[in-house]
N, C-alpha and C. Protein backbone atom coordinates (compact mmCIF):
# COMPACT_ATOMS: atom_id res chain seq x y z
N UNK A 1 19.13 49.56 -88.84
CA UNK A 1 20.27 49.01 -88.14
C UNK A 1 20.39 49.70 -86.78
N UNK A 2 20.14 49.03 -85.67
CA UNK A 2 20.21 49.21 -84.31
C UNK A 2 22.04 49.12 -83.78
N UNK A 3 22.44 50.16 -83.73
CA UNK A 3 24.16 49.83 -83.06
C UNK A 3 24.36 51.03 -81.86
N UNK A 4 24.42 50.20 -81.14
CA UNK A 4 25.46 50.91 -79.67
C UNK A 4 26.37 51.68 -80.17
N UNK A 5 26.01 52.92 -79.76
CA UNK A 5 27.42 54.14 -79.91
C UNK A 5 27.53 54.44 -78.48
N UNK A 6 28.98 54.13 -78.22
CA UNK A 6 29.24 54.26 -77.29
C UNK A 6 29.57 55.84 -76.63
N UNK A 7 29.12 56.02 -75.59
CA UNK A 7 28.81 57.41 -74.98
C UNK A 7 30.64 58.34 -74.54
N UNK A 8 30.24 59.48 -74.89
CA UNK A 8 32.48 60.12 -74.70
C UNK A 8 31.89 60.09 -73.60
N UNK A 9 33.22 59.81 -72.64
CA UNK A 9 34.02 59.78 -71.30
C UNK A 9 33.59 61.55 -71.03
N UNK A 10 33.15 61.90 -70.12
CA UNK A 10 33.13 63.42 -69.45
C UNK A 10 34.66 63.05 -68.76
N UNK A 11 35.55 63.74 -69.64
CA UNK A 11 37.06 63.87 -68.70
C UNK A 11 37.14 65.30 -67.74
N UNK A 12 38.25 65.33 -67.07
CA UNK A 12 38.67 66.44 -66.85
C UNK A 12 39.79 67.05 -67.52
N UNK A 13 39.64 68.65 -67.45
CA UNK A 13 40.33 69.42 -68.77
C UNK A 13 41.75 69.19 -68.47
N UNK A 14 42.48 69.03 -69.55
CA UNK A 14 44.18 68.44 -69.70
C UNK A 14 44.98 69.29 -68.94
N UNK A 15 44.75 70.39 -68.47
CA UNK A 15 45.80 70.79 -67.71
C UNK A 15 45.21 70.22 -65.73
N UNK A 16 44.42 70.21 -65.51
CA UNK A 16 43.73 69.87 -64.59
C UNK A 16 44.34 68.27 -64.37
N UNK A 17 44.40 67.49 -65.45
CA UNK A 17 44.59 65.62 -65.35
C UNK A 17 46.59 66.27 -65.27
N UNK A 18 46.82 66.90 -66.01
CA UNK A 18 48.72 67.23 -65.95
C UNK A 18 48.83 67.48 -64.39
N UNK A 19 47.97 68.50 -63.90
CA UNK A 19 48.49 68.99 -62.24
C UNK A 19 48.32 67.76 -61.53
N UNK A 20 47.37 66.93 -61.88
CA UNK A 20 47.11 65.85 -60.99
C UNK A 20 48.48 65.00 -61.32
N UNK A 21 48.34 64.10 -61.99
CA UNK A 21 49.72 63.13 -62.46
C UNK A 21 50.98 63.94 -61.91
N UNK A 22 51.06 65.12 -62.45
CA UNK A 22 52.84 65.71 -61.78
C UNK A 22 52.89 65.46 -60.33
N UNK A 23 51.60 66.54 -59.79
CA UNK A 23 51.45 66.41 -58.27
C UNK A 23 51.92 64.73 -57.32
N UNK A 24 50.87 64.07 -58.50
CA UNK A 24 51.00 62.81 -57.59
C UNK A 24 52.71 62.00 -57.55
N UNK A 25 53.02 62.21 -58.94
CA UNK A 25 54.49 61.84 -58.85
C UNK A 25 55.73 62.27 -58.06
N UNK A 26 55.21 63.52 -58.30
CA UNK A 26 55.91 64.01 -56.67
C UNK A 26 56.04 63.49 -55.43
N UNK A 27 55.24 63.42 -54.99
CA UNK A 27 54.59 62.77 -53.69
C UNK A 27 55.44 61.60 -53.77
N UNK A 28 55.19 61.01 -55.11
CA UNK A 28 55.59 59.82 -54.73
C UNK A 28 57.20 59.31 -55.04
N UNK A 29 57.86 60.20 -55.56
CA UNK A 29 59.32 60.26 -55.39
C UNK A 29 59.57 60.76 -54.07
N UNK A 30 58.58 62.05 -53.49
CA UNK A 30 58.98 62.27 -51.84
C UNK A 30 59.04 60.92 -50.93
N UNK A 31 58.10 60.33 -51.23
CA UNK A 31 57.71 59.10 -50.04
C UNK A 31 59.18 58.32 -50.27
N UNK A 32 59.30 58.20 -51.72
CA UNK A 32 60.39 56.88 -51.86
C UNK A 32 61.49 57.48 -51.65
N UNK A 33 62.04 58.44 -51.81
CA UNK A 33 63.62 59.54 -51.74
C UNK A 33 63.77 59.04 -50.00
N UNK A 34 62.55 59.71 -49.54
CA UNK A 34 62.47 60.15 -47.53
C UNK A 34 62.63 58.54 -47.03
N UNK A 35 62.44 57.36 -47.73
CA UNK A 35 62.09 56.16 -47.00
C UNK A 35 63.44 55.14 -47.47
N UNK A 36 64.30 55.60 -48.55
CA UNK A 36 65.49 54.76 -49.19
C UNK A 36 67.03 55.89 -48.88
N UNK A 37 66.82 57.03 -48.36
CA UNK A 37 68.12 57.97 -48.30
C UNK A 37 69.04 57.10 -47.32
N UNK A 38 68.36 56.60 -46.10
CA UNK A 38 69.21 56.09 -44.80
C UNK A 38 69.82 54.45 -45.36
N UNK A 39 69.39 54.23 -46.64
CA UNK A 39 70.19 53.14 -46.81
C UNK A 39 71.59 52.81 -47.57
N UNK A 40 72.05 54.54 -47.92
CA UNK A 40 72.93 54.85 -48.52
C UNK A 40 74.03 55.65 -47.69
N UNK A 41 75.25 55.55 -47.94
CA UNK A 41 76.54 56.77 -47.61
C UNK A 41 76.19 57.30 -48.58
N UNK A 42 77.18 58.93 -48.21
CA UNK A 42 77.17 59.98 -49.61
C UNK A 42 78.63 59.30 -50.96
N UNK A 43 78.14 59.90 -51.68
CA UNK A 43 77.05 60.60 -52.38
C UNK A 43 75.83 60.36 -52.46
N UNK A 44 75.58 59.51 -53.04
CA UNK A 44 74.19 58.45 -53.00
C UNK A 44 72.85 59.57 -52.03
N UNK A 45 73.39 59.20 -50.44
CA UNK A 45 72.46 59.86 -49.52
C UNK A 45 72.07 61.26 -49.70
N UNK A 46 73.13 62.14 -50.10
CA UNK A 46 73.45 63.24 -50.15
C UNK A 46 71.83 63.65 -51.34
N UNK A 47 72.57 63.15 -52.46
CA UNK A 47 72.00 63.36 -53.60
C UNK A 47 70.11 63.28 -53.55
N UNK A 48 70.01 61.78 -52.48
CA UNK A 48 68.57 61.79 -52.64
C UNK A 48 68.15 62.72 -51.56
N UNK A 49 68.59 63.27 -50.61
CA UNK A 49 68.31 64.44 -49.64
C UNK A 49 67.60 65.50 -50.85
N UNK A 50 69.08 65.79 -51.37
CA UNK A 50 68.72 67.26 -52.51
C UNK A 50 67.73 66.85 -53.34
N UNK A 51 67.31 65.78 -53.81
CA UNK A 51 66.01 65.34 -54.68
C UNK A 51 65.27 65.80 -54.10
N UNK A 52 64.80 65.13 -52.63
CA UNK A 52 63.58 65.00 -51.81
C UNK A 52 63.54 66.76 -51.57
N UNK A 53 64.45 67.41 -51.53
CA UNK A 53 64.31 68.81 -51.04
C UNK A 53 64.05 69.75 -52.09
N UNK A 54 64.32 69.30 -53.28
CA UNK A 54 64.23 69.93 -54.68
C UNK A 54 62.90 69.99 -55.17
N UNK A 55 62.55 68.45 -55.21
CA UNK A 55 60.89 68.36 -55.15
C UNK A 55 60.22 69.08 -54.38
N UNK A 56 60.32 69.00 -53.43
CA UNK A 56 59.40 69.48 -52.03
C UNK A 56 59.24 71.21 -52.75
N UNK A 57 60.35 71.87 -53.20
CA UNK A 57 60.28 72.71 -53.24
C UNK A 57 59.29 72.93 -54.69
N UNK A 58 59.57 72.60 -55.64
CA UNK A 58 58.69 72.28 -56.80
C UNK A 58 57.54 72.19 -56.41
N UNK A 59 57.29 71.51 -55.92
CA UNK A 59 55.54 71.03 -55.12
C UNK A 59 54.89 72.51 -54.37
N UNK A 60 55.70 72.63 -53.50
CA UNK A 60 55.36 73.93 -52.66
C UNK A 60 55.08 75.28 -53.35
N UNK A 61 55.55 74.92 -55.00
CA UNK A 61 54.85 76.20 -55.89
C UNK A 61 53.47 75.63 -56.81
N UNK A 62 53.93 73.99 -57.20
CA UNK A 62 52.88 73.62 -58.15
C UNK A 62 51.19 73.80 -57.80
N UNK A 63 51.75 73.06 -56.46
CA UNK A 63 50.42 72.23 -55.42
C UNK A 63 49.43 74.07 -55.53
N UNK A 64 49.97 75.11 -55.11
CA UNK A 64 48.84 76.15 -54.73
C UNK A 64 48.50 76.27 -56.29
N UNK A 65 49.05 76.52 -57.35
CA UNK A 65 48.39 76.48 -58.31
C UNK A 65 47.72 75.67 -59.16
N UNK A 66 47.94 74.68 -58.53
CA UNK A 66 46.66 73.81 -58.88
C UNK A 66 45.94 73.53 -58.03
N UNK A 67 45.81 73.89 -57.24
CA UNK A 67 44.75 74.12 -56.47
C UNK A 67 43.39 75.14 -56.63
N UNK A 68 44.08 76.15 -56.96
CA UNK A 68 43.63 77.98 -57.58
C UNK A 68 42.73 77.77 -58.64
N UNK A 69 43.71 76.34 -59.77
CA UNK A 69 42.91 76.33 -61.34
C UNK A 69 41.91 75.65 -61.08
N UNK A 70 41.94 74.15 -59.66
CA UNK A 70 41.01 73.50 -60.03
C UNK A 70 39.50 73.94 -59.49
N UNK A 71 39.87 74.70 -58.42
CA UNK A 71 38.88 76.03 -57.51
C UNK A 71 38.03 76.82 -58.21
N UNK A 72 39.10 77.34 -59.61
CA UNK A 72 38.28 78.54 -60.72
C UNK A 72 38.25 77.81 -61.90
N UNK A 73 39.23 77.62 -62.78
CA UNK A 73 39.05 77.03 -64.14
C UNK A 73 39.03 75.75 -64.57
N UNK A 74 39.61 75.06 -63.27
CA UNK A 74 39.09 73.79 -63.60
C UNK A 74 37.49 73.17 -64.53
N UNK A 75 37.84 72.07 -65.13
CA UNK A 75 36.46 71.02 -65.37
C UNK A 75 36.32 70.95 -64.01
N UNK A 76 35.03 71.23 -63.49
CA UNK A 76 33.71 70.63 -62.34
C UNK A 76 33.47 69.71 -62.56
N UNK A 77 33.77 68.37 -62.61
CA UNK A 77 32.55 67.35 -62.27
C UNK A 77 32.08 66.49 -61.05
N UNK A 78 30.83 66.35 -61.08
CA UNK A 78 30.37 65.54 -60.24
C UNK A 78 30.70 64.31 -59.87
N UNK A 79 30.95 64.36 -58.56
CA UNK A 79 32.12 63.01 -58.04
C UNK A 79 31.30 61.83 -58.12
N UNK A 80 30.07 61.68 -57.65
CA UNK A 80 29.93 60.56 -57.94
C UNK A 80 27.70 60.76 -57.78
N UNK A 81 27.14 59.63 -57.94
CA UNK A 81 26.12 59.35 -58.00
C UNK A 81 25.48 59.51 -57.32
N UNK A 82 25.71 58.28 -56.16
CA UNK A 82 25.54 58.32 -54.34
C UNK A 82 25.57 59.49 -53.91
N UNK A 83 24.97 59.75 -52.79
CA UNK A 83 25.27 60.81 -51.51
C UNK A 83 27.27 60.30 -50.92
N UNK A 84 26.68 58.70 -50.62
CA UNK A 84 27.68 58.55 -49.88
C UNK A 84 29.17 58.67 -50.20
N UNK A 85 28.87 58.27 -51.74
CA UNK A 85 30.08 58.30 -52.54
C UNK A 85 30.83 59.56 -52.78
N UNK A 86 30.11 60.24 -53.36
CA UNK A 86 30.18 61.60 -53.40
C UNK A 86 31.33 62.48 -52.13
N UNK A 87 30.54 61.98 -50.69
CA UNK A 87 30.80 62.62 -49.68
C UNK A 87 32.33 61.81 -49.59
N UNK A 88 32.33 60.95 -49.66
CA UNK A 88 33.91 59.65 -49.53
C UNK A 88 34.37 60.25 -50.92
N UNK A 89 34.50 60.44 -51.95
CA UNK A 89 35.46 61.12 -52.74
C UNK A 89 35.93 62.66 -52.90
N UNK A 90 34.90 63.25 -51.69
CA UNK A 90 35.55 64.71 -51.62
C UNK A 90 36.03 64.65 -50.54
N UNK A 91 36.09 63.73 -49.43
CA UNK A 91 36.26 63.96 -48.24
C UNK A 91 38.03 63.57 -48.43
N UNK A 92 38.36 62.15 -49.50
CA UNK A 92 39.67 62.02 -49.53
C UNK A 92 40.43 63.03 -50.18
N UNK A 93 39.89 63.47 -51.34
CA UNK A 93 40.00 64.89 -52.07
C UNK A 93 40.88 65.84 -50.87
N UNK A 94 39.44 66.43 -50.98
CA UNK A 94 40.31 67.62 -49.77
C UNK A 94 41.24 67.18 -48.72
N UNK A 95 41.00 66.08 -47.74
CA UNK A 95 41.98 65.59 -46.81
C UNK A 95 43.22 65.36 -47.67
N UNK A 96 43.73 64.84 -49.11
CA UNK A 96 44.83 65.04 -49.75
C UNK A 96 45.16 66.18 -49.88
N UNK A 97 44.49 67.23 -50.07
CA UNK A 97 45.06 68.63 -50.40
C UNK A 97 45.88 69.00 -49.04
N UNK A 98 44.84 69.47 -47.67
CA UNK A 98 45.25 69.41 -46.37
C UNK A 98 46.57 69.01 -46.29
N UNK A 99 46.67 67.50 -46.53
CA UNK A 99 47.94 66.78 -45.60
C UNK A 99 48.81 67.40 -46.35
N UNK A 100 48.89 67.29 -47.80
CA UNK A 100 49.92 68.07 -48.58
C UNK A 100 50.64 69.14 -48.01
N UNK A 101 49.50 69.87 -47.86
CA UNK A 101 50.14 71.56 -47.93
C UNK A 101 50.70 71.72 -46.17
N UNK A 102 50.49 70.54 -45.37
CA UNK A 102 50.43 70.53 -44.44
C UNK A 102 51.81 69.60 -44.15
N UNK A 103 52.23 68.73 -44.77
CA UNK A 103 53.33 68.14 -44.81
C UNK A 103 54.73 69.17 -45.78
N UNK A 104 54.27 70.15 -46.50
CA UNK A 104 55.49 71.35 -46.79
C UNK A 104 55.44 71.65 -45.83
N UNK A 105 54.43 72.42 -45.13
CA UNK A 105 54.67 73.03 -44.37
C UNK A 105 55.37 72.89 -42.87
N UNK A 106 55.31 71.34 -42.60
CA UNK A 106 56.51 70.71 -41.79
C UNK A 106 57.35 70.34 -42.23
N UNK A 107 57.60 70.47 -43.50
CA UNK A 107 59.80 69.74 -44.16
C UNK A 107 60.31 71.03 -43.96
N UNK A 108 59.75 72.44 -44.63
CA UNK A 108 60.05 73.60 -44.44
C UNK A 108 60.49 73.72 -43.36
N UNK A 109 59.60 73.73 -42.20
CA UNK A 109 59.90 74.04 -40.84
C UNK A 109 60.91 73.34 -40.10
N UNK A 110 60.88 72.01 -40.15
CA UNK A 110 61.73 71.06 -39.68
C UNK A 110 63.37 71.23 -40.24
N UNK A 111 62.97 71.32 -41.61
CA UNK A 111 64.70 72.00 -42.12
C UNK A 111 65.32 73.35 -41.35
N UNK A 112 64.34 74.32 -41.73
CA UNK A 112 64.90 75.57 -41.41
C UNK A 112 65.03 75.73 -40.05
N UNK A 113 63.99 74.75 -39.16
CA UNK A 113 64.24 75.05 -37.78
C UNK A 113 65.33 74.35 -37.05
N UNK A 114 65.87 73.24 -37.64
CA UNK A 114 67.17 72.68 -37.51
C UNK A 114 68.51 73.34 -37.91
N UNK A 115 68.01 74.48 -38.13
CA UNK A 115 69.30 75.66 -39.01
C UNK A 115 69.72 75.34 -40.23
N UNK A 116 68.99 74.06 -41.14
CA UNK A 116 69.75 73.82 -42.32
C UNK A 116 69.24 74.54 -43.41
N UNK A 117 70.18 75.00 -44.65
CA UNK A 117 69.76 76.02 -45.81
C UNK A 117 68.56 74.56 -46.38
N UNK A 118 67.40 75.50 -47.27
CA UNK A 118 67.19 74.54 -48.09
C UNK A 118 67.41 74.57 -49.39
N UNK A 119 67.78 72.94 -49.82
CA UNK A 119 68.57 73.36 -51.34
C UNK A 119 67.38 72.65 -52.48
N UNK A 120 67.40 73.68 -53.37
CA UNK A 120 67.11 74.00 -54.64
C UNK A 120 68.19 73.06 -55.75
N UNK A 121 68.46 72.04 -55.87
CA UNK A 121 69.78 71.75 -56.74
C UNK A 121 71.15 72.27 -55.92
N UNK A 122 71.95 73.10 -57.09
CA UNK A 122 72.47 73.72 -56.13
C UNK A 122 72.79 75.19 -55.26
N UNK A 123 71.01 75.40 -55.39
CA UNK A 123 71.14 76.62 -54.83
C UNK A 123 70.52 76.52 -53.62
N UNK A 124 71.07 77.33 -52.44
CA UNK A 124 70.91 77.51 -51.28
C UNK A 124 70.14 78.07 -50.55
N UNK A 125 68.51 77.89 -49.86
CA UNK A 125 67.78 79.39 -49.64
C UNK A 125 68.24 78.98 -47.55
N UNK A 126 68.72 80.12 -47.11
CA UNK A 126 69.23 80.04 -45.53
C UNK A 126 67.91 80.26 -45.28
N UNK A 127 67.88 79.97 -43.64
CA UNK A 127 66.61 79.45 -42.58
C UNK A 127 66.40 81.22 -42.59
N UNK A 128 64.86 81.25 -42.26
CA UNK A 128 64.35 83.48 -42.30
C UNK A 128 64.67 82.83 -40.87
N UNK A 129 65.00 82.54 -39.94
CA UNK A 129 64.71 82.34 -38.47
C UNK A 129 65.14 81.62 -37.83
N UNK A 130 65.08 81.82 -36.25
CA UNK A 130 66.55 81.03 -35.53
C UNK A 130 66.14 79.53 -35.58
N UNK A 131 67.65 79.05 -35.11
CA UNK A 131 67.57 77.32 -34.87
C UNK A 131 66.43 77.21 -33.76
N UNK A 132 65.47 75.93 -33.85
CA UNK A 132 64.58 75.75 -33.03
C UNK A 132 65.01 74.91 -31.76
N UNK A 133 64.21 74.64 -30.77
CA UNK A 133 65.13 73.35 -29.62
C UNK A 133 64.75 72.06 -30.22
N UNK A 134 65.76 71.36 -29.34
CA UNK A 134 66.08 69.72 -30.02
C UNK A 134 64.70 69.19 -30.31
N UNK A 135 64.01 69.28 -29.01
CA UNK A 135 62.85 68.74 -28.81
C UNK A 135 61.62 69.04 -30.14
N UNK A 136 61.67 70.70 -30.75
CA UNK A 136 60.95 70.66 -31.46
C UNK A 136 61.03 70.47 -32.37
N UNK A 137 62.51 70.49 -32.79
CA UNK A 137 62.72 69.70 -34.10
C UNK A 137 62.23 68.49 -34.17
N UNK A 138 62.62 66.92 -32.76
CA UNK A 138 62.26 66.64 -33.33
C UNK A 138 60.62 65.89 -33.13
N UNK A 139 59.85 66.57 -33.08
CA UNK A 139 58.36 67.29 -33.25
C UNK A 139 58.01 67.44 -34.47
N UNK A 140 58.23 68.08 -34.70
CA UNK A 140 58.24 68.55 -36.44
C UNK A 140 58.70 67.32 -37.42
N UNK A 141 60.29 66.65 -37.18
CA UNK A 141 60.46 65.48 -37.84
C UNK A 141 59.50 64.41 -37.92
N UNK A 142 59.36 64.50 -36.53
CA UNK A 142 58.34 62.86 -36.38
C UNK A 142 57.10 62.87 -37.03
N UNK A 143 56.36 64.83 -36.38
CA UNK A 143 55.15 64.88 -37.55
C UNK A 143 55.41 64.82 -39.42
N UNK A 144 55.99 64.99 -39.48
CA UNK A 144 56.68 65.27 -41.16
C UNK A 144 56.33 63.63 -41.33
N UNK A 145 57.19 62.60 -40.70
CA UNK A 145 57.10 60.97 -41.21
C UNK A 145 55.95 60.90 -41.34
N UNK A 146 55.52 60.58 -40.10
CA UNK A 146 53.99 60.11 -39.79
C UNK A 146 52.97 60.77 -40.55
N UNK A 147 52.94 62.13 -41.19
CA UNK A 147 52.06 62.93 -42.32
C UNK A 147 52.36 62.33 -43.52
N UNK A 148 53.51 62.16 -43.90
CA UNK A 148 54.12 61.32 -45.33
C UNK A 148 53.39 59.76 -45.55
N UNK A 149 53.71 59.03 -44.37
CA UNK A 149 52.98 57.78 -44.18
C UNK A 149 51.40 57.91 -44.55
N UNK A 150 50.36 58.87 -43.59
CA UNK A 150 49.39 59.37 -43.96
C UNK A 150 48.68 59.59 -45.21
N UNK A 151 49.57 60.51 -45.96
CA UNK A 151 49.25 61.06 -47.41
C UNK A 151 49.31 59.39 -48.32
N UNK A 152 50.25 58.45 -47.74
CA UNK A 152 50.64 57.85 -48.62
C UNK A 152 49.39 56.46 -48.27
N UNK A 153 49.11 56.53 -47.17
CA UNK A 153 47.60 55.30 -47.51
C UNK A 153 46.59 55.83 -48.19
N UNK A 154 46.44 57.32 -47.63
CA UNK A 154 45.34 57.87 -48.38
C UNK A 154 45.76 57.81 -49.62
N UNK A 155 46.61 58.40 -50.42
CA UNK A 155 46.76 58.08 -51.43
C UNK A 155 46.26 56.33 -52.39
N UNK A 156 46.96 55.43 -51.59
CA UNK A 156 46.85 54.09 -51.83
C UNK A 156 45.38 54.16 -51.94
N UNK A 157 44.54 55.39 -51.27
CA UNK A 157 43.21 54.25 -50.72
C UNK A 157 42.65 54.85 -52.19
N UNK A 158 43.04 55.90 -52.58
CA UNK A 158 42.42 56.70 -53.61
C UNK A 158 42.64 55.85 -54.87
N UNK A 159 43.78 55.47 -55.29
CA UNK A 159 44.38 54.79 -56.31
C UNK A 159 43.63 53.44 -56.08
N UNK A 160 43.45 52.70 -55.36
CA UNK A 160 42.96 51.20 -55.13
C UNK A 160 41.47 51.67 -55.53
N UNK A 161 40.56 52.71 -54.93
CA UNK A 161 39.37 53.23 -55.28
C UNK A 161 38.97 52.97 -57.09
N UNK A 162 40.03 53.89 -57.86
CA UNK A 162 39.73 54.28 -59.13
C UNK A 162 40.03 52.31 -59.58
N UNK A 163 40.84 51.76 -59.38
CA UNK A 163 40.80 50.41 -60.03
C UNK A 163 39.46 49.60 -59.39
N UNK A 164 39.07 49.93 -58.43
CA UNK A 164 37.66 49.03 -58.04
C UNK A 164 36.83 49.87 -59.49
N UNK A 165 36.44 51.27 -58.96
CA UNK A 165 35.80 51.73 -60.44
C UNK A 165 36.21 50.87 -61.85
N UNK A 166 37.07 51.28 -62.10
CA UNK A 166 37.47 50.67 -63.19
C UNK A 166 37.55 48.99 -63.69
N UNK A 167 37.92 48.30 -62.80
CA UNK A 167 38.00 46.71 -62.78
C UNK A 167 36.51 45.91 -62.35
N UNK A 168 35.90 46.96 -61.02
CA UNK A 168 34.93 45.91 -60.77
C UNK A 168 32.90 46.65 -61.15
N UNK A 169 32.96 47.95 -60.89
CA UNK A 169 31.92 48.90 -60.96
C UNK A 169 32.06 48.96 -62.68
N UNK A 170 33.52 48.51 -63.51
CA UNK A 170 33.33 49.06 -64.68
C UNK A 170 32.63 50.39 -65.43
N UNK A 171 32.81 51.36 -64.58
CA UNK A 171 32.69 53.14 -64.94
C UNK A 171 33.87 53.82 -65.41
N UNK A 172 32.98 55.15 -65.50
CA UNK A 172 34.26 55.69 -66.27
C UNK A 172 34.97 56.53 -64.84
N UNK A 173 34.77 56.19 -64.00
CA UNK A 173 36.03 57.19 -63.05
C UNK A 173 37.20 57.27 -63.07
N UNK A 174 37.95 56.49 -63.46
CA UNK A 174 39.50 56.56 -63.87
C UNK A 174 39.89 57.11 -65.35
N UNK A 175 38.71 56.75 -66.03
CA UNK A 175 38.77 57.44 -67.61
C UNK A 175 38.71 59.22 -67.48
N UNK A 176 38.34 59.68 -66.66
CA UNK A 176 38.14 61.23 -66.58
C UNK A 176 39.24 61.87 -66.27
N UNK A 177 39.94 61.19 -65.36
CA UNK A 177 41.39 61.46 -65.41
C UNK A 177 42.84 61.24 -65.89
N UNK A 178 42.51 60.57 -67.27
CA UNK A 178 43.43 60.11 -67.95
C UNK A 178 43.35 60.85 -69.61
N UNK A 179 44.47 61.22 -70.16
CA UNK A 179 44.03 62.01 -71.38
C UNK A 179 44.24 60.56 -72.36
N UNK A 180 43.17 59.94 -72.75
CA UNK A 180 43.28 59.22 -73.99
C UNK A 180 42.08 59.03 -74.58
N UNK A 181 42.33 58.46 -75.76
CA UNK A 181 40.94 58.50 -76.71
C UNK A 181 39.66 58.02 -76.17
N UNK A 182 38.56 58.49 -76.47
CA UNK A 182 37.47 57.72 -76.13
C UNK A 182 36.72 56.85 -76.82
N UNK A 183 37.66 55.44 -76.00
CA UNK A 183 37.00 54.38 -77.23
C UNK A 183 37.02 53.35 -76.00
N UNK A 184 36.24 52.31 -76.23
CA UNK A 184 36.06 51.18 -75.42
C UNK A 184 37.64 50.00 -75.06
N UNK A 185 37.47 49.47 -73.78
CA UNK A 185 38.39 48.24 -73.67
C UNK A 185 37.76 47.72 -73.21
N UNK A 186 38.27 46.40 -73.11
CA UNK A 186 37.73 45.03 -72.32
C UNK A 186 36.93 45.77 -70.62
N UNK A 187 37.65 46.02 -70.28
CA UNK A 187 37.35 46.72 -69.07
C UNK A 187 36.87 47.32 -68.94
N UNK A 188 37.00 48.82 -69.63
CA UNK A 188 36.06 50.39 -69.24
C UNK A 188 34.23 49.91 -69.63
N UNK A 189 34.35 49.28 -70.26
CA UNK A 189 32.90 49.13 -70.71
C UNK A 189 31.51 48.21 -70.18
């Protein structure tokens, strides 16, 4: 009897697929909090400010440590087959990490350099340093949007990527990052 056994999915290790999914949800309550606050009075406005600032702050501890695990203890695997592919899935890779740590690092600045505390829920951390000028605030604001916008095609382009894998290449690239059984669907196979 000749039968196809179908081959396990090489995933990546479960805390590695957790940093990813939290990370990304983040992001993506930042994008939607930062892009729906101005359509509200307070409370409402208020509230999604302290979200977007609550997160941010969450992120600004998660993001380096998962970064650290996926650097040292992470699952390694090989991105892709191609040269080219390969080079286009680390290149969005790392350019996501970048804009990230690079977009805290302008909400941070842009808050504190506007003199405002940043809030934690409801705890308060005050600016280490003086109010900045109008102008560079808003510098810092405008870069902050326009980096958010950024993260967020790249993102799109990454997410639209894994469903071409998945829907049209029919591989397992989206299966490596998802914790579920390894068994066939209409699709993965």
């Amino acid at each position: 009897m000749n039968q196809k056994t179908p081959f396990a999915v090489v995933r990546y290790d479960k805390l590695t697929i957790l940093f990813h999914w939290v990370c990304a949800f983040i992001v993506i309550l930042q994008f939607v909090s930062a892009n729906i606050w101005g359509l509200f009075r307070n409370p409402p406005h208020h509230h999604l400010v302290v979200l977007h600032l609550t997160a941010g702050m969450v992120l600004s501890v998660l993001f380096p440590i998962r970064m650290i695990w996926r650097m040292g203890w992470g699952r390694h695997i090989r991105a892709a087959d191609r040269w080219l592919d390969c080079v286009m899935a680390r290149g969005v890779e790392y350019s996501l990490y970048g804009l990230v740590i690079l977009e805290m690092a302008l909400g941070y600045l842009w808050r504190w350099g506007n003199g405002q505390p940043m809030s934690f829920l409801t705890l308060q951390i005050r600016p280490p340093f003086e109010k900045f000028s109008a102008s560079t605030i808003y510098l810092l604001h405008r870069l902050h949007q326009c980096n958010g916008w950024l993260i967020t095609a790249l993102a799109m382009g990454h997410a639209l990527a894994a469903c071409f894998h998945y829907f049209i290449l029919r591989d397992h690239v989206l299966q490596r990052m998802l914790m579920t059984e390894d068994r066939a669907d209409e699709y993965g196979k």
